[in-house]
Protein backbone atom coordinates (compact mmCIF):
# COMPACT_ATOMS: atom_id res chain seq x y z
CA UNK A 1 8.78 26.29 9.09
CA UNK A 2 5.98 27.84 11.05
CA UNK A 3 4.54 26.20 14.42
CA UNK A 4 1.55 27.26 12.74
CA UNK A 5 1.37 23.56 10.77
CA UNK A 6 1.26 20.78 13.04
CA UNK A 7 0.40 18.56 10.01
CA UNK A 8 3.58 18.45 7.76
CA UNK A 9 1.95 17.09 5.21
CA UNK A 10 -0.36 20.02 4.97
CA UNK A 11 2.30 21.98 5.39
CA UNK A 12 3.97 20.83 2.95
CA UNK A 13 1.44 21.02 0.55
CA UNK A 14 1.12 24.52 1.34
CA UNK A 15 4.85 25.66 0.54
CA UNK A 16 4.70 23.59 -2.62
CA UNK A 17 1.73 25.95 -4.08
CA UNK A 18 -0.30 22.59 -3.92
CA UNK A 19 -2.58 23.89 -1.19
CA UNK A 20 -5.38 26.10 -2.32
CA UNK A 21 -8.56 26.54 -0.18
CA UNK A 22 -10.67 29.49 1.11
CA UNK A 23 -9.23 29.35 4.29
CA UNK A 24 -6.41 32.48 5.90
CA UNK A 25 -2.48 30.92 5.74
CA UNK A 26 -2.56 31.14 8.93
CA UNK A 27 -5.12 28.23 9.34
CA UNK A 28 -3.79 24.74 9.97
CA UNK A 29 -6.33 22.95 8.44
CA UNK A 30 -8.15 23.29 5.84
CA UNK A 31 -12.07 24.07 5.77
CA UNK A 32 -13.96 21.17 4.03
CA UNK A 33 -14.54 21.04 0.41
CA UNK A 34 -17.96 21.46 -0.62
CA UNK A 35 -18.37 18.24 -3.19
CA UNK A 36 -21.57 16.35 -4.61
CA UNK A 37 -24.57 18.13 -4.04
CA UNK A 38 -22.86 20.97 -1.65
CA UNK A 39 -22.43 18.35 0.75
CA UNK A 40 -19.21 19.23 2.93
CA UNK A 41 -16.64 17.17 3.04
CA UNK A 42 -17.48 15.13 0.34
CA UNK A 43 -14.60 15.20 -1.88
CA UNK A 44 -15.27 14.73 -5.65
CA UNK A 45 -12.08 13.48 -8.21
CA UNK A 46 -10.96 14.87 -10.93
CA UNK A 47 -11.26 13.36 -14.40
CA UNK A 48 -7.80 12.75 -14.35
CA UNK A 49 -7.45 10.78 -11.04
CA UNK A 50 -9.97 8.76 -12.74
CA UNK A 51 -7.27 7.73 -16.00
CA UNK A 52 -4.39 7.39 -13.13
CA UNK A 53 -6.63 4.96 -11.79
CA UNK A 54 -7.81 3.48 -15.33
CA UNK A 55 -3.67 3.01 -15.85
CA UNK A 56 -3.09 1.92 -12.53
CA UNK A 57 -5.87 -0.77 -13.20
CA UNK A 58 -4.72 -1.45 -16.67
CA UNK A 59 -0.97 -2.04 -15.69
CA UNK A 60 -1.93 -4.66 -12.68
CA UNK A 61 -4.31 -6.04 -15.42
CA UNK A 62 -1.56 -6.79 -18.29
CA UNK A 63 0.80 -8.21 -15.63
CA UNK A 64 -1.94 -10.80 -14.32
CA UNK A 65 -3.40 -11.44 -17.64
CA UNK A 66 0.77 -11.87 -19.37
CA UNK A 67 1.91 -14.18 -16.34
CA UNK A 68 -1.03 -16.24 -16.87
CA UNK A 69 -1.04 -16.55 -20.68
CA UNK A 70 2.97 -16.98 -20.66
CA UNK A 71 2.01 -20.04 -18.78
CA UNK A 72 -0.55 -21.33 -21.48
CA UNK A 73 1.66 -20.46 -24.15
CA UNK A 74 4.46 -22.48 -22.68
CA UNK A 75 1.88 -25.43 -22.53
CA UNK A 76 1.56 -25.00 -25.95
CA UNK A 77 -2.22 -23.83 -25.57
CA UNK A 78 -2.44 -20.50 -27.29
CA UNK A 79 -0.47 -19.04 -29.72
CA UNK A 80 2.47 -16.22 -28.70
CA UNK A 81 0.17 -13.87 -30.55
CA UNK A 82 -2.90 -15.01 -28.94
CA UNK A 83 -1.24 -14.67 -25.66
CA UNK A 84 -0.32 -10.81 -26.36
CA UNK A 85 -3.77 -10.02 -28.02
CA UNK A 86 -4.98 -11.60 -24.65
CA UNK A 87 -3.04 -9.52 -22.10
CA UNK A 88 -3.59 -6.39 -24.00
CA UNK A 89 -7.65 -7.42 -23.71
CA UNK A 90 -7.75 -7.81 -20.44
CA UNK A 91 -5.03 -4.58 -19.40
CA UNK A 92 -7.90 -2.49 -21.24
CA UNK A 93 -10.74 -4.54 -19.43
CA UNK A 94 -9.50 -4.18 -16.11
CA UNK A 95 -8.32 -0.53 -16.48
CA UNK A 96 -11.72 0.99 -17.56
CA UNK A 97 -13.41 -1.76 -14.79
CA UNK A 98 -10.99 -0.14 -12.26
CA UNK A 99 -11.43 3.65 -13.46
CA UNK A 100 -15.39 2.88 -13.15
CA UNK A 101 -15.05 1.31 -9.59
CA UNK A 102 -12.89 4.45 -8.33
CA UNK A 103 -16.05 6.58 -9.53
CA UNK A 104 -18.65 4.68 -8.19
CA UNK A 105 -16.65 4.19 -5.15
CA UNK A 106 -16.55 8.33 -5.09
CA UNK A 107 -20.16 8.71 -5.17
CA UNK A 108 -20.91 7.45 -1.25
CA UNK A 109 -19.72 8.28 1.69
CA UNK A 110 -20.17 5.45 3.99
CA UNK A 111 -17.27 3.50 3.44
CA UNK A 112 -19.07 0.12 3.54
CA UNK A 113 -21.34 1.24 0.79
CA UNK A 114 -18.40 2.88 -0.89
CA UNK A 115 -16.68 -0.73 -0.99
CA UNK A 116 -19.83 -2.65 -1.82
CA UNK A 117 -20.72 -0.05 -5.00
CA UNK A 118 -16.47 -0.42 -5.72
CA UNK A 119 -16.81 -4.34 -5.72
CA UNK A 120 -20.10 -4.39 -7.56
CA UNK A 121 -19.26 -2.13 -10.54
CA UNK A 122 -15.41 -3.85 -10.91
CA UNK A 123 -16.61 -7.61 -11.22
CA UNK A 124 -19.78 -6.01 -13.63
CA UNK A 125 -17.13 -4.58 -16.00
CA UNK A 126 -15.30 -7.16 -16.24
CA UNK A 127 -17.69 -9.74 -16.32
CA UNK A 128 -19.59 -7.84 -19.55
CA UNK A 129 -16.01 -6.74 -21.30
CA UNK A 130 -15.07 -10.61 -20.69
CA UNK A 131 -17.76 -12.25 -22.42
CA UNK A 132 -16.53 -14.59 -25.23
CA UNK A 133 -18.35 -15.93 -27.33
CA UNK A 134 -19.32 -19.79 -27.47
CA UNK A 135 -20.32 -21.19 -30.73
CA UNK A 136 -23.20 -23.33 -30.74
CA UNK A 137 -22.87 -27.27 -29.98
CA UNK A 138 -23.05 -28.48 -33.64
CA UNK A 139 -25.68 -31.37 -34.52
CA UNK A 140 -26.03 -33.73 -36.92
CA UNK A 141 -26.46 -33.01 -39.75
């Protein structure tokens, strides 16, 4: 390998085909990406970093959401079936709340506002796609 790539990840990257930017080989780094509004170094995602995130989300969701209903329906709680329809609820819940987060998250560059807009839009997601419904307190009739 070159001594032209100090970084081996970047030049890694680069021998793999991975590596595409306006920049000569010869550079060791590459230039900026022009993202949002031309603004450089501001890096925008793809749509599909956006579902890897939505399954990422979705998979840590159904693991939470199964351990915790396995545990009610050993307590004799909820049903098996209720505890599957559950999980499988709250995988999709927390995989579009974490594919929204990674977006809104995307959209600043200061990394405290990044994490503020990240936790803001996760718990609003979930709290809205986790609404049940409550029946009304029946009177007397």
């Amino acid at each position: 390998m070159s001594s032209q790539y100090q970084d081996p990840m970047l030049a890694g990257q680069y021998l793999a085909g991975q590596y595409q930017d306006a920049a000569a080989p010869n550079d060791a780094y590459p230039v900026a990406a022009a993202g949002v509004h031309g603004q450089p170094g501001h890096r925008t995602a793809s749509t599909s970093s956006y579902l890897e995130l939505g399954k990422l989300g979705a998979t840590v969701g159904l693991c939470g959401a199964a351990a915790a209903n396995l545990h009610r329906a050993q307590n004799k709680q909820i049903s098996g079936t209720e505890a599957v329809l559950d999980s499988l609820r709250t995988s999709v819940a927390a995989g579009l709340a974490t594919a929204a987060a990674g977006y809104m998250a995307n959209q600043f560059r200061s990394p405290t506002t990044s994490l503020a807009a990240t936790l803001i839009a996760g718990t609003a997601i979930m709290y809205f796609l986790n609404t049940e419904t409550r029946s009304r307190p029946q009177g007397d009739d």
